[in-house]
C-alpha atoms as a PDB file:
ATOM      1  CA  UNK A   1       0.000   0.000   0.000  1.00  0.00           C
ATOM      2  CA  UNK A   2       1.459   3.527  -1.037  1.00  0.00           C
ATOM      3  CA  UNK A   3       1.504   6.210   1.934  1.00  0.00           C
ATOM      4  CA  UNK A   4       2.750   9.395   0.751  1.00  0.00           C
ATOM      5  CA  UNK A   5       5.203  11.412   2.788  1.00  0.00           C
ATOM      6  CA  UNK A   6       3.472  14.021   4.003  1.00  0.00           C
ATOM      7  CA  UNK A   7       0.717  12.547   6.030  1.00  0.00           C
ATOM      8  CA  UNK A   8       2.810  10.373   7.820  1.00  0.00           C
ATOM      9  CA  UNK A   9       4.944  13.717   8.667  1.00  0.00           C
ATOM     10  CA  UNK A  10       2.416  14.962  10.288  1.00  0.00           C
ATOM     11  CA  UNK A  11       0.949  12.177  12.159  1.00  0.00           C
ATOM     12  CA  UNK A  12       4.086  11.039  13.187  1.00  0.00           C
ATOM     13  CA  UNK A  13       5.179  14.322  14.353  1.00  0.00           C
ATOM     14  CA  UNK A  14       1.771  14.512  15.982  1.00  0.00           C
ATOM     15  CA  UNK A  15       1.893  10.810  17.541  1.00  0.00           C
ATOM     16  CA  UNK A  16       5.414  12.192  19.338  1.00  0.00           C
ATOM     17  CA  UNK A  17       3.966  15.836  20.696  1.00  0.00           C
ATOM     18  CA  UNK A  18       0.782  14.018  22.194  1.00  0.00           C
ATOM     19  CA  UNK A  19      -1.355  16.861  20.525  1.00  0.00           C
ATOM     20  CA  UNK A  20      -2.436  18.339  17.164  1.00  0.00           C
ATOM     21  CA  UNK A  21      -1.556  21.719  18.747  1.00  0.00           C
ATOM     22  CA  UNK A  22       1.871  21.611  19.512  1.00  0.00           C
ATOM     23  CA  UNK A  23       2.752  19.403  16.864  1.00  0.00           C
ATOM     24  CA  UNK A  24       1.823  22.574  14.809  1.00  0.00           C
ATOM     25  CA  UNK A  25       4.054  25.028  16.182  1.00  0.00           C
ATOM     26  CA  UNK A  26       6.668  22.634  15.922  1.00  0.00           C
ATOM     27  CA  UNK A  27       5.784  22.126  12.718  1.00  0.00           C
ATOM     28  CA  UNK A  28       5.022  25.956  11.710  1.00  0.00           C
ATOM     29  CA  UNK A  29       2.004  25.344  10.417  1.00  0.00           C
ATOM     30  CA  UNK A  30      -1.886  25.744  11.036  1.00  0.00           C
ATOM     31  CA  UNK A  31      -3.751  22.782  13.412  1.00  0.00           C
ATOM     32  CA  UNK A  32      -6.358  22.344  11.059  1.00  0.00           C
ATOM     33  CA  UNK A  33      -3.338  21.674   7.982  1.00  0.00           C
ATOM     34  CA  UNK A  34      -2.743  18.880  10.369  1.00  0.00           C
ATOM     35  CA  UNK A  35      -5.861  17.064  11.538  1.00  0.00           C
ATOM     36  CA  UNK A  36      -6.968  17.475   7.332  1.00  0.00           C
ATOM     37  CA  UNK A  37      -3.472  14.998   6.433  1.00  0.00           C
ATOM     38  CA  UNK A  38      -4.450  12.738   9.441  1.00  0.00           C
ATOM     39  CA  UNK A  39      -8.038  12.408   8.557  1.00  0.00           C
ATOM     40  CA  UNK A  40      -6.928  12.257   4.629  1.00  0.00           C
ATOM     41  CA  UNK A  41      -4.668   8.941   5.897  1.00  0.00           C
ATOM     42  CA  UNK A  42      -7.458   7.400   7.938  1.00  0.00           C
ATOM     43  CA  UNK A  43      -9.955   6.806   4.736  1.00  0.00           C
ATOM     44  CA  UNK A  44      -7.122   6.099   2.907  1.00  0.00           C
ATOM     45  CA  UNK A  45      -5.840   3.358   5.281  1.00  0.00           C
ATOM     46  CA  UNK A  46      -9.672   2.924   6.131  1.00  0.00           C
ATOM     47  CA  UNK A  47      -8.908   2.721  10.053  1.00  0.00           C
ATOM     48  CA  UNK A  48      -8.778   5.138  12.824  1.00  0.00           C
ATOM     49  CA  UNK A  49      -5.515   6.053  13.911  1.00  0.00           C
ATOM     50  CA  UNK A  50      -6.697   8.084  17.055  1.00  0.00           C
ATOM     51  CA  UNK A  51      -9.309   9.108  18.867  1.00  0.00           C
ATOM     52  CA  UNK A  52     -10.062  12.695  20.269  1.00  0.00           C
ATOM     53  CA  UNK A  53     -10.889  12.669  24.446  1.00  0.00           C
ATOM     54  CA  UNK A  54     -11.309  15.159  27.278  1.00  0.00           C
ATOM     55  CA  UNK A  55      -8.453  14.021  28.567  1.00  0.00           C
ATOM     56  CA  UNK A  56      -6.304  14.479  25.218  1.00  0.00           C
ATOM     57  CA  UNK A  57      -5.775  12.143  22.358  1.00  0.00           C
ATOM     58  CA  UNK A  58      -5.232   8.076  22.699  1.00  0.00           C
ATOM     59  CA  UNK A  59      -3.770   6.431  19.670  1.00  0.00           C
ATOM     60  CA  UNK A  60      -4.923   3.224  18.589  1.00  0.00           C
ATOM     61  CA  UNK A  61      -3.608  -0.005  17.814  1.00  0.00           C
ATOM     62  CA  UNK A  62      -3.060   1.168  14.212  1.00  0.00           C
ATOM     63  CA  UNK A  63      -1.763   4.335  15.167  1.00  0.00           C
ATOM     64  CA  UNK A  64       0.551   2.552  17.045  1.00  0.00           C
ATOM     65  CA  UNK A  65       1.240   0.626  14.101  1.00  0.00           C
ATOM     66  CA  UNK A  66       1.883   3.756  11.840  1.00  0.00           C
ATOM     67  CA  UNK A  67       3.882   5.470  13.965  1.00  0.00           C
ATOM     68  CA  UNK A  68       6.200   2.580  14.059  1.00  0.00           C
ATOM     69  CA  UNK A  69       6.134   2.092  10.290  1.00  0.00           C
ATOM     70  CA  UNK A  70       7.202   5.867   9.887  1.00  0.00           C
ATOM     71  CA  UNK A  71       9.818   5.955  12.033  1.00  0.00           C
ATOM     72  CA  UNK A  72      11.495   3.032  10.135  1.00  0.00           C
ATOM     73  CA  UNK A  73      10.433   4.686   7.121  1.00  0.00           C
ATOM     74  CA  UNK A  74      12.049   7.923   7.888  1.00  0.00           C
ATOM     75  CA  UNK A  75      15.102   5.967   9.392  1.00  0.00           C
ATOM     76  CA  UNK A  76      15.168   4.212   6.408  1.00  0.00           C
ATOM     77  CA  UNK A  77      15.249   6.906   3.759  1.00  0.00           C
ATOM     78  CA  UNK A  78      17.775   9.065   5.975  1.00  0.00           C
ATOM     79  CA  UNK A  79      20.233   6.236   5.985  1.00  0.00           C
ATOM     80  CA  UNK A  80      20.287   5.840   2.543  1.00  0.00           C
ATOM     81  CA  UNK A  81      21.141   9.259   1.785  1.00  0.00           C
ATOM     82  CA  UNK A  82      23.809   8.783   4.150  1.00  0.00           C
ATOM     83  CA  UNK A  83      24.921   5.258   2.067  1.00  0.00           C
ATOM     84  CA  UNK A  84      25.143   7.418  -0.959  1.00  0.00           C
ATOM     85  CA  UNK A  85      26.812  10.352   0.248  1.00  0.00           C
ATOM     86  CA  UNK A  86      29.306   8.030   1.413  1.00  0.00           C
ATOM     87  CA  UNK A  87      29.742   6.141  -2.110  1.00  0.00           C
ATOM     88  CA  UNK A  88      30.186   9.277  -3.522  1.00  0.00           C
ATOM     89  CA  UNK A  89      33.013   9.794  -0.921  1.00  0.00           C
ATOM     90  CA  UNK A  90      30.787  12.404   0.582  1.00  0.00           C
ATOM     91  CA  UNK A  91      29.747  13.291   4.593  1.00  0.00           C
ATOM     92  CA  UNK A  92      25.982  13.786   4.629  1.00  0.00           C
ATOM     93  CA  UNK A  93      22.975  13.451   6.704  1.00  0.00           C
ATOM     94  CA  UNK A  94      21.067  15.348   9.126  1.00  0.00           C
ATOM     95  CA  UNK A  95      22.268  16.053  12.365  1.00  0.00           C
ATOM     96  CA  UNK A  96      19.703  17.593  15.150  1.00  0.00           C
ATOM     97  CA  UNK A  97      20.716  20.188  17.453  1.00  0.00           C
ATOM     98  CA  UNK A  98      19.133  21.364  20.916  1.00  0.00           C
ATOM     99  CA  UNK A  99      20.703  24.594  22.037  1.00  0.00           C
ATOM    100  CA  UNK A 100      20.308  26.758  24.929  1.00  0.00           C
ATOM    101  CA  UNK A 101      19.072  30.847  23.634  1.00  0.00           C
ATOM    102  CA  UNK A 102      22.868  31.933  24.833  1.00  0.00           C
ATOM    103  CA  UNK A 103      24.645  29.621  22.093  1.00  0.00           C
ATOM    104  CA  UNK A 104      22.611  30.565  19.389  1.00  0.00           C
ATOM    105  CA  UNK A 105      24.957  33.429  17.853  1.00  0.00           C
ATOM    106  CA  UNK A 106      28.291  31.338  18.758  1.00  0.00           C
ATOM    107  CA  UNK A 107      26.932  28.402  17.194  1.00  0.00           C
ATOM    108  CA  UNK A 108      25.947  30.027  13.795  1.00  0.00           C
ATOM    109  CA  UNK A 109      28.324  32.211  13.448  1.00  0.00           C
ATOM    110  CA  UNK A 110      31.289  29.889  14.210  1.00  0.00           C
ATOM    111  CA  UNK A 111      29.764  26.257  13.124  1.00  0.00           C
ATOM    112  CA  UNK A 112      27.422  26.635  10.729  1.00  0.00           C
ATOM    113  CA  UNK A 113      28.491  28.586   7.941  1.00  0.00           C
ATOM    114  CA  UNK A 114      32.065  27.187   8.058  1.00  0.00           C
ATOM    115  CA  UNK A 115      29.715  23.459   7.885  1.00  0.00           C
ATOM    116  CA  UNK A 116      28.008  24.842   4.932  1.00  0.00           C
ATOM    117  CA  UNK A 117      31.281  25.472   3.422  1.00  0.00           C
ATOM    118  CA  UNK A 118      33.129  22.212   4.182  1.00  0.00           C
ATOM    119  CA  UNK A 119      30.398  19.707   4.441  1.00  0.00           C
ATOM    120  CA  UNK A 120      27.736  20.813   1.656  1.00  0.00           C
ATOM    121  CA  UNK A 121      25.625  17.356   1.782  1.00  0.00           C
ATOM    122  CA  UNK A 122      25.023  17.632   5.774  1.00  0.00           C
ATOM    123  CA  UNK A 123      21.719  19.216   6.936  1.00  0.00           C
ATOM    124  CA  UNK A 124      21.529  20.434  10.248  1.00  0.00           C
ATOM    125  CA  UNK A 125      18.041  21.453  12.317  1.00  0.00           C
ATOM    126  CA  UNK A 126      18.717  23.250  15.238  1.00  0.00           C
ATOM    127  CA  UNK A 127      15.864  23.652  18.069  1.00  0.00           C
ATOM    128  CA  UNK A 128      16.248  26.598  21.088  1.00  0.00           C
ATOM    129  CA  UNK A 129      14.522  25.500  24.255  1.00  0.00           C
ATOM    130  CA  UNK A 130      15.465  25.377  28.088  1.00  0.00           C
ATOM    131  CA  UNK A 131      17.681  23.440  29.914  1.00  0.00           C
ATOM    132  CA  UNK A 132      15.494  20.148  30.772  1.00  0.00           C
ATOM    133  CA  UNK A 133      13.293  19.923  27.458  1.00  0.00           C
ATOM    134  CA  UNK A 134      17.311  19.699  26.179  1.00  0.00           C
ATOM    135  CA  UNK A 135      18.105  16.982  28.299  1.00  0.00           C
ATOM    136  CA  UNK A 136      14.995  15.408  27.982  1.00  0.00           C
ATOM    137  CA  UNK A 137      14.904  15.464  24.351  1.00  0.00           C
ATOM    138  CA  UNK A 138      18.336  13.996  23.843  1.00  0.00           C
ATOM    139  CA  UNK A 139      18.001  10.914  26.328  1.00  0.00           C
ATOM    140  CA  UNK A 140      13.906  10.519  24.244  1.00  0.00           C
ATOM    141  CA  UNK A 141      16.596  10.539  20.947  1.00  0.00           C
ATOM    142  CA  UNK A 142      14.678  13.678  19.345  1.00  0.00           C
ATOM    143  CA  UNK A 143      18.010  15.108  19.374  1.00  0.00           C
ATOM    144  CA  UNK A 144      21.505  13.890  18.242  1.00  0.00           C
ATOM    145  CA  UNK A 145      23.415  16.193  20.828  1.00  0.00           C
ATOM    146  CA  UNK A 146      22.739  19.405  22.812  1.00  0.00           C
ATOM    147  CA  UNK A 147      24.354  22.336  23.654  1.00  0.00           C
ATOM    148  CA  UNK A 148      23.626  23.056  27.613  1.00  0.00           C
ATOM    149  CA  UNK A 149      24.936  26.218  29.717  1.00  0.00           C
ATOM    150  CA  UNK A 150      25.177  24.800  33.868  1.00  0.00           C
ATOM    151  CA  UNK A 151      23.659  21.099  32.936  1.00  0.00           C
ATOM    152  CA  UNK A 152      22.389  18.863  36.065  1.00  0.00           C
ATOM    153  CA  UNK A 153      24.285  16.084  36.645  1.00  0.00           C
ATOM    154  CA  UNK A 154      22.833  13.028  34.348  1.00  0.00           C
ATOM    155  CA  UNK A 155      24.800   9.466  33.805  1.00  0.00           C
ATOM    156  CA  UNK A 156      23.062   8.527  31.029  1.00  0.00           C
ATOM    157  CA  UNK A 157      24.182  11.452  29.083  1.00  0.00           C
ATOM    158  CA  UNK A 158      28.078  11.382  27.622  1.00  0.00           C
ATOM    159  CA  UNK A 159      29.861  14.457  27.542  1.00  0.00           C
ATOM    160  CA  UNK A 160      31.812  15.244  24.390  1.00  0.00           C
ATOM    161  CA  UNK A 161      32.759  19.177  24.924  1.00  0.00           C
ATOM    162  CA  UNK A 162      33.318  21.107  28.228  1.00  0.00           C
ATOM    163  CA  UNK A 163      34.534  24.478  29.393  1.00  0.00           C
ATOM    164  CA  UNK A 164      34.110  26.719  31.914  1.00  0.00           C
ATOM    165  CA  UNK A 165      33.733  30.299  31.974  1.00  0.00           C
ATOM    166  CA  UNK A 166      32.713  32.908  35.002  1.00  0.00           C
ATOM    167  CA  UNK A 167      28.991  34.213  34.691  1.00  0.00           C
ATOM    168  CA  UNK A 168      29.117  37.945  34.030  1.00  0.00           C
ATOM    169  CA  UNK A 169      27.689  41.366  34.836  1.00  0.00           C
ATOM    170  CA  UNK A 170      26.285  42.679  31.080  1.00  0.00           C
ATOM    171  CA  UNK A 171      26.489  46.672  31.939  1.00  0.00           C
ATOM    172  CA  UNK A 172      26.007  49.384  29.481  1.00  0.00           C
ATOM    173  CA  UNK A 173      29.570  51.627  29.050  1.00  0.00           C
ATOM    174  CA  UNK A 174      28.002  53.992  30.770  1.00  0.00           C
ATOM    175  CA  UNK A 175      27.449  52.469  34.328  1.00  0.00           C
ATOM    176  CA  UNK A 176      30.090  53.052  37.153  1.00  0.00           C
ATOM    177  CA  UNK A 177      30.094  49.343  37.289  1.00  0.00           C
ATOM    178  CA  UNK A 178      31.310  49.052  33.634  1.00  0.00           C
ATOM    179  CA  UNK A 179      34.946  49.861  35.154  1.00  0.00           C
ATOM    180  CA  UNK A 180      35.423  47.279  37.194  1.00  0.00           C
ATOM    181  CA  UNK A 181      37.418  44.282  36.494  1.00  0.00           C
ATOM    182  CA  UNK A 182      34.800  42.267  38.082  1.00  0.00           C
ATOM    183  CA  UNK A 183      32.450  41.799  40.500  1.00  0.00           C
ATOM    184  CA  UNK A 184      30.227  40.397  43.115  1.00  0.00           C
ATOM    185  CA  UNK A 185      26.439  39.960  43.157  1.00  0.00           C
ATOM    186  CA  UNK A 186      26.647  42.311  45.914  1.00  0.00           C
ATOM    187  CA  UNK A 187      27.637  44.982  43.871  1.00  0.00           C
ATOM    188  CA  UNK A 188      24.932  44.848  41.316  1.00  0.00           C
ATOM    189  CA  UNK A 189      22.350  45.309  43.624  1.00  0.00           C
ATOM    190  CA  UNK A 190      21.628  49.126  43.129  1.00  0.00           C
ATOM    191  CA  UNK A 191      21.271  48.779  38.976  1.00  0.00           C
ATOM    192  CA  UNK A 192      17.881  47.907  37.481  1.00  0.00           C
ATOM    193  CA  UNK A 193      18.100  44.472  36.283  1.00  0.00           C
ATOM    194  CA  UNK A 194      16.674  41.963  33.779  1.00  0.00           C
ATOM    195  CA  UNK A 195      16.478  38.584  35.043  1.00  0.00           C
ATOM    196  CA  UNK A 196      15.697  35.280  32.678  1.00  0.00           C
ATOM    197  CA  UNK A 197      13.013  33.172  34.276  1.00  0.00           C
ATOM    198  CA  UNK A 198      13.573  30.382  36.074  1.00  0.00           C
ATOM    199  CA  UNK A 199      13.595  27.350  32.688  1.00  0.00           C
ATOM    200  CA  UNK A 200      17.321  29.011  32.165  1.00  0.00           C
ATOM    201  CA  UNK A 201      20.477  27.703  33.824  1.00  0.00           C
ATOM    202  CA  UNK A 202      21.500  30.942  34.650  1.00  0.00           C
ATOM    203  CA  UNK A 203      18.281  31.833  37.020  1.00  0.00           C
ATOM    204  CA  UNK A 204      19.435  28.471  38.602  1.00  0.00           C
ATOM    205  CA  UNK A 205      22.783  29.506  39.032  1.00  0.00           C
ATOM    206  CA  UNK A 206      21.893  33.125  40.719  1.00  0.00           C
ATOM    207  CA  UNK A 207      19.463  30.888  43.007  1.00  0.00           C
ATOM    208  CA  UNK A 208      22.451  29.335  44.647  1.00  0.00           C
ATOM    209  CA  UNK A 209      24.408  32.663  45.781  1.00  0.00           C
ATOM    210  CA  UNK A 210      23.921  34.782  48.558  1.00  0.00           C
ATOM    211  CA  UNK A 211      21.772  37.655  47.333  1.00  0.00           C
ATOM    212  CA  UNK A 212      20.346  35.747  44.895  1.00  0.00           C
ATOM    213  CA  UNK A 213      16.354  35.921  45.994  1.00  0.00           C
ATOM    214  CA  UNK A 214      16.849  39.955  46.774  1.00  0.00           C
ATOM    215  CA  UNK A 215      18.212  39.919  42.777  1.00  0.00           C
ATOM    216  CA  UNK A 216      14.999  37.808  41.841  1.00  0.00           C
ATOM    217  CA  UNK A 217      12.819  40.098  43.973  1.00  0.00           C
ATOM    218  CA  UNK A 218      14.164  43.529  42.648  1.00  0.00           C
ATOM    219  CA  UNK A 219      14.481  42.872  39.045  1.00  0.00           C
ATOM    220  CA  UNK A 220      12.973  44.998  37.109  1.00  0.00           C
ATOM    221  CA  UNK A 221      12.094  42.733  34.229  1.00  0.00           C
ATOM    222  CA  UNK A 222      12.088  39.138  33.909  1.00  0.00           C
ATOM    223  CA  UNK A 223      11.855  37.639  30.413  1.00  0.00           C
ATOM    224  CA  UNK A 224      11.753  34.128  28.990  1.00  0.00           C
ATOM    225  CA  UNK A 225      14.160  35.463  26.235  1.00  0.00           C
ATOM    226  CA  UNK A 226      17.581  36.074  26.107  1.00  0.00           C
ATOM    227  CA  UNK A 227      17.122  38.864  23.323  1.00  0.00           C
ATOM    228  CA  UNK A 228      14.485  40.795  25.485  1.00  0.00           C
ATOM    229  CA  UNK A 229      17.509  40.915  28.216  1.00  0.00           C
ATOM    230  CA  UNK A 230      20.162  41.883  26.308  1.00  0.00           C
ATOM    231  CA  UNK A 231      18.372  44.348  24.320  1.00  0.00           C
ATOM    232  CA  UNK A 232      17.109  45.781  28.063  1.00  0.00           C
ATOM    233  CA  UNK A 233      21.330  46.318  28.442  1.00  0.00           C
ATOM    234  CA  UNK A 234      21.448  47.519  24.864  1.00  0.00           C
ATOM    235  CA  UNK A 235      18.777  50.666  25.444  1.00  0.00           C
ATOM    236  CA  UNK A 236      20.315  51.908  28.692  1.00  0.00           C
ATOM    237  CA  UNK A 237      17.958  50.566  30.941  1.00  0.00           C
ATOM    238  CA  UNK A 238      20.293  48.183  33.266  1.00  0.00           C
ATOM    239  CA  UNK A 239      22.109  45.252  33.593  1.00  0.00           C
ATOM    240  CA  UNK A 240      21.568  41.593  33.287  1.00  0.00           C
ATOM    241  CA  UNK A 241      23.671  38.067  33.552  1.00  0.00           C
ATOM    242  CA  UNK A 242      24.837  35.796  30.804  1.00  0.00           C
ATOM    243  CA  UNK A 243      28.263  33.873  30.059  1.00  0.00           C
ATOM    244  CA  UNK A 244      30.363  36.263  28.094  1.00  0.00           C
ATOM    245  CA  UNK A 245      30.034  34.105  24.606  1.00  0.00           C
ATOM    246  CA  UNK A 246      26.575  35.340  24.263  1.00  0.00           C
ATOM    247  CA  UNK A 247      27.692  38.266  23.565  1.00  0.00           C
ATOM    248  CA  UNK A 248      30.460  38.473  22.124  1.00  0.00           C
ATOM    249  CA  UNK A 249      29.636  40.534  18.589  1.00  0.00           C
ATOM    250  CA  UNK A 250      28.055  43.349  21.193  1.00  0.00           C
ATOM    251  CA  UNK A 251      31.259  42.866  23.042  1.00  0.00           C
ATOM    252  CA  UNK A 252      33.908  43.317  20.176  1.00  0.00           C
ATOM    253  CA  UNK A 253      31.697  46.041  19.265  1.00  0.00           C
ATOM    254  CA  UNK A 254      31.725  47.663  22.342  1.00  0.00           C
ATOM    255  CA  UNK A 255      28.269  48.051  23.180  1.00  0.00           C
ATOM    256  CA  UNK A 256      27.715  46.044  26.009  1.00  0.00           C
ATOM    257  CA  UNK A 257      30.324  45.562  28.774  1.00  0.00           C
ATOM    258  CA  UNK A 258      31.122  41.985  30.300  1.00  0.00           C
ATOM    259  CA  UNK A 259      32.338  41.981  34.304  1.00  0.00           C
ATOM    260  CA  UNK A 260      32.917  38.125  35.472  1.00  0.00           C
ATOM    261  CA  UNK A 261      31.439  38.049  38.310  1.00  0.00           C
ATOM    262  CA  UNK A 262      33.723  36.053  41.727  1.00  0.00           C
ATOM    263  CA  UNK A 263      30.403  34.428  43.775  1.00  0.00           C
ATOM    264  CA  UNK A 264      31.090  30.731  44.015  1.00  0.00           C
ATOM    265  CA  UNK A 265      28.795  28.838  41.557  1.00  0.00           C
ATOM    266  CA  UNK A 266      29.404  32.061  39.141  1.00  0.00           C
ATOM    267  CA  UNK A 267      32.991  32.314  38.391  1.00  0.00           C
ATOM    268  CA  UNK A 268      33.424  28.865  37.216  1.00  0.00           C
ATOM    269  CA  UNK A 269      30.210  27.656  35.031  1.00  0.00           C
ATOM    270  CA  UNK A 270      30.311  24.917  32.880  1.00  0.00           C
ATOM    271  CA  UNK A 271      29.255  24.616  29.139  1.00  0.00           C
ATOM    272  CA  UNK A 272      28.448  21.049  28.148  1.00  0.00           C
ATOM    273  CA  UNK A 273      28.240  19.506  24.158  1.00  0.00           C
ATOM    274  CA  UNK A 274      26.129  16.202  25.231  1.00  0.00           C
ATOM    275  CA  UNK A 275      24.653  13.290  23.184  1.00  0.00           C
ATOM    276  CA  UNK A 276      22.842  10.050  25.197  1.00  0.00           C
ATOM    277  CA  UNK A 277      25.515   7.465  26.048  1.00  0.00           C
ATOM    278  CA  UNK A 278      25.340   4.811  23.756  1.00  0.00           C
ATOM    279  CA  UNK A 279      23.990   6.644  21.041  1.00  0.00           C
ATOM    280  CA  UNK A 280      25.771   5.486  17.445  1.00  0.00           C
ATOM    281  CA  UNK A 281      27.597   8.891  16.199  1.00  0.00           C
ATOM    282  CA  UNK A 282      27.218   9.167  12.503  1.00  0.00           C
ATOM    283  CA  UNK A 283      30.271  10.607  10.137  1.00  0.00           C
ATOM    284  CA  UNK A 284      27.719  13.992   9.958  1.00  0.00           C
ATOM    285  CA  UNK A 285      27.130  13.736  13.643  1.00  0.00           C
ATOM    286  CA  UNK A 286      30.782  13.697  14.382  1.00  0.00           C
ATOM    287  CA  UNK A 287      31.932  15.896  11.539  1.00  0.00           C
ATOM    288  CA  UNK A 288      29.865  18.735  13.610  1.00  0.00           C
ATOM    289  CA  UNK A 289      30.827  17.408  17.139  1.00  0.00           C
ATOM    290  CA  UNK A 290      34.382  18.969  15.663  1.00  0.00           C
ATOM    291  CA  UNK A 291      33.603  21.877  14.110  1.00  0.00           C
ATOM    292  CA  UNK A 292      31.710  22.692  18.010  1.00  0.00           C
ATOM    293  CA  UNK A 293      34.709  21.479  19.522  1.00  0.00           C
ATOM    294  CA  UNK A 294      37.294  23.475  17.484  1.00  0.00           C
ATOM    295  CA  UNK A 295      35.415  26.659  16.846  1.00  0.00           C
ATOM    296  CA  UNK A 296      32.852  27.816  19.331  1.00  0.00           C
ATOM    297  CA  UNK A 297      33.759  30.410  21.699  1.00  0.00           C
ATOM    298  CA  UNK A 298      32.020  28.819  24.179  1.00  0.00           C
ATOM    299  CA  UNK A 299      34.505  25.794  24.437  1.00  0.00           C
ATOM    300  CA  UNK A 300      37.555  28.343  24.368  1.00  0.00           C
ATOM    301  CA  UNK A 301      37.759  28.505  20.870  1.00  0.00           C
ATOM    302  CA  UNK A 302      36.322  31.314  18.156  1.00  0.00           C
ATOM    303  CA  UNK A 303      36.762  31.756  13.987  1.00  0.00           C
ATOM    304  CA  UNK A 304      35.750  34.868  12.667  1.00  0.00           C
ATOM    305  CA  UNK A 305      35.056  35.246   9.182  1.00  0.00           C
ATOM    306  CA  UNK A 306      35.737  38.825   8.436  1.00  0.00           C
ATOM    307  CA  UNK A 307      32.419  40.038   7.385  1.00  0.00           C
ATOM    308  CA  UNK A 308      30.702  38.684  11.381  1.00  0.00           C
ATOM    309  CA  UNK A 309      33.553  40.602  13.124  1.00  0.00           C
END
């Protein structure tokens, strides 16, 4: 029996979110695009895939079934691209990346336009969420690695990049506190601040220090986006905390200023590159595992085409 692609898309990508809804906006596209393909491939397979409750959606037998059948599908098809990349004497497939809002800028600007470059037949889709749906996501396999700022502690996850940088004071060049060398939580406490809410490594870290709930309590904003934060430093209006490599095109520019801050739990904070234990690593998979490695600033390294200086 022929299936086309693009209803098993969607109700495998729905089958895995639990919902027509937020399979959508993972999907970038309108519910009722969605529950049109699923209902298309019922009559076509002439069996109901799932049914619709108060309490969600349940999946039936056959949906259970078709799920299954897509993944291997999918599987299937991605692997032989891979098989004839690599009779071609070619490095291809497509490698999925979690990343944490503060890598974002580091990671395309130092990875993926020097991957375009070098490796033309590996695709890369990168998704930006918080700390645990990271995690989460790469022990569930949704994700071939992750890029984590202050990770828990997790054994089934393997650790393939580390480094550790001091959490800093972002300070417009105008604030008093924008000439010091660096500084203590202490000594931001008169400056309107912009805090990131508490899904982000960094509100966990400022949890841990003295002073940390009198920050939470006085800050001015709190935002669920690194952007809204630094743009708060950008206009004038006060201060906020992020490793320095979030940054760092502000910094060279000299917009923003960066003071490492001293607190325990803030002047040492680790950046982890992490992938489930176990998991095979593909010739794409580790072809970007490098480039991370060897090029991010956040793992002490940084390459700077001349036209993203």
């Amino acid at each position: 029996m022929k299936i086309d692609d693009k209803p098993l898309r969607y109700f495998l990508a729905v089958f895995e979110a639990g919902s027509i809804r937020t399979a959508a906006e993972n999907l970038r596209i309108a519910p009722s695009a969605i529950s049109r393909q699923i209902a298309a491939l019922e009559a076509h397979l002439e069996t109901l895939l799932m049914e619709r409750t108060k309490r969600g959606i349940i999946f039936t037998e056959a949906g259970h079934m078709v799920a299954a059948h897509a993944r291997r599908r999918f599987e299937m098809d991605e692997a032989f691209s891979v098989e004839l990349a690599a009779a071609r004497g070619a490095i291809a497939g497509t490698v999925r990346i979690a990343t944490g809002e503060g890598f974002v800028v580091d990671l395309v600007n130092h990875v993926v336009r020097p991957l375009r470059d070098e490796f033309p037949d590996i695709r890369l889709e990168i998704d930006v969420a918080g700390t645990e749906k990271i995690t989460h996501g790469i022990l569930r396999d949704d994700y071939d690695m992750g890029l984590v700022f202050n990770p828990p502690g997790t054994p089934e996850l393997e650790l393939l990049a580390e480094d550790h940088a001091p959490l800093c004071a972002l300070v417009p060049p105008g604030f008093e506190l924008a000439n010091k060398e660096s500084c203590t939580l202490s000594d931001t406490l008169n400056y309107p601040s912009a805090l990131l809410n508490p899904h982000f490594g960094v509100a966990k870290l400022l949890a841990n220090v003295d002073q940390g709930n009198r920050v939470a309590q006085d800050a001015f904003l709190v935002a669920d986006s690194i952007n809204v934060a630094v743009h708060f430093v950008l206009s004038g209006g006060g201060i906020t905390f992020l490793p320095a490599f979030a940054v760092s095109r502000q910094l060279r520019r000299g917009e923003v200023v960066a003071v490492p801050m001293t607190d325990p739990f803030l002047a040492r904070v680790p950046s982890h590159l992490l992938v489930r234990k176990g998991r095979p690593k593909t010739a794409a998979v580790r072809a970007v595992t490098g480039m991370i490695r060897d090029r991010m600033e956040a793992f002490g390294s940084a390459w700077y085409p001349e036209e993203h200086v």
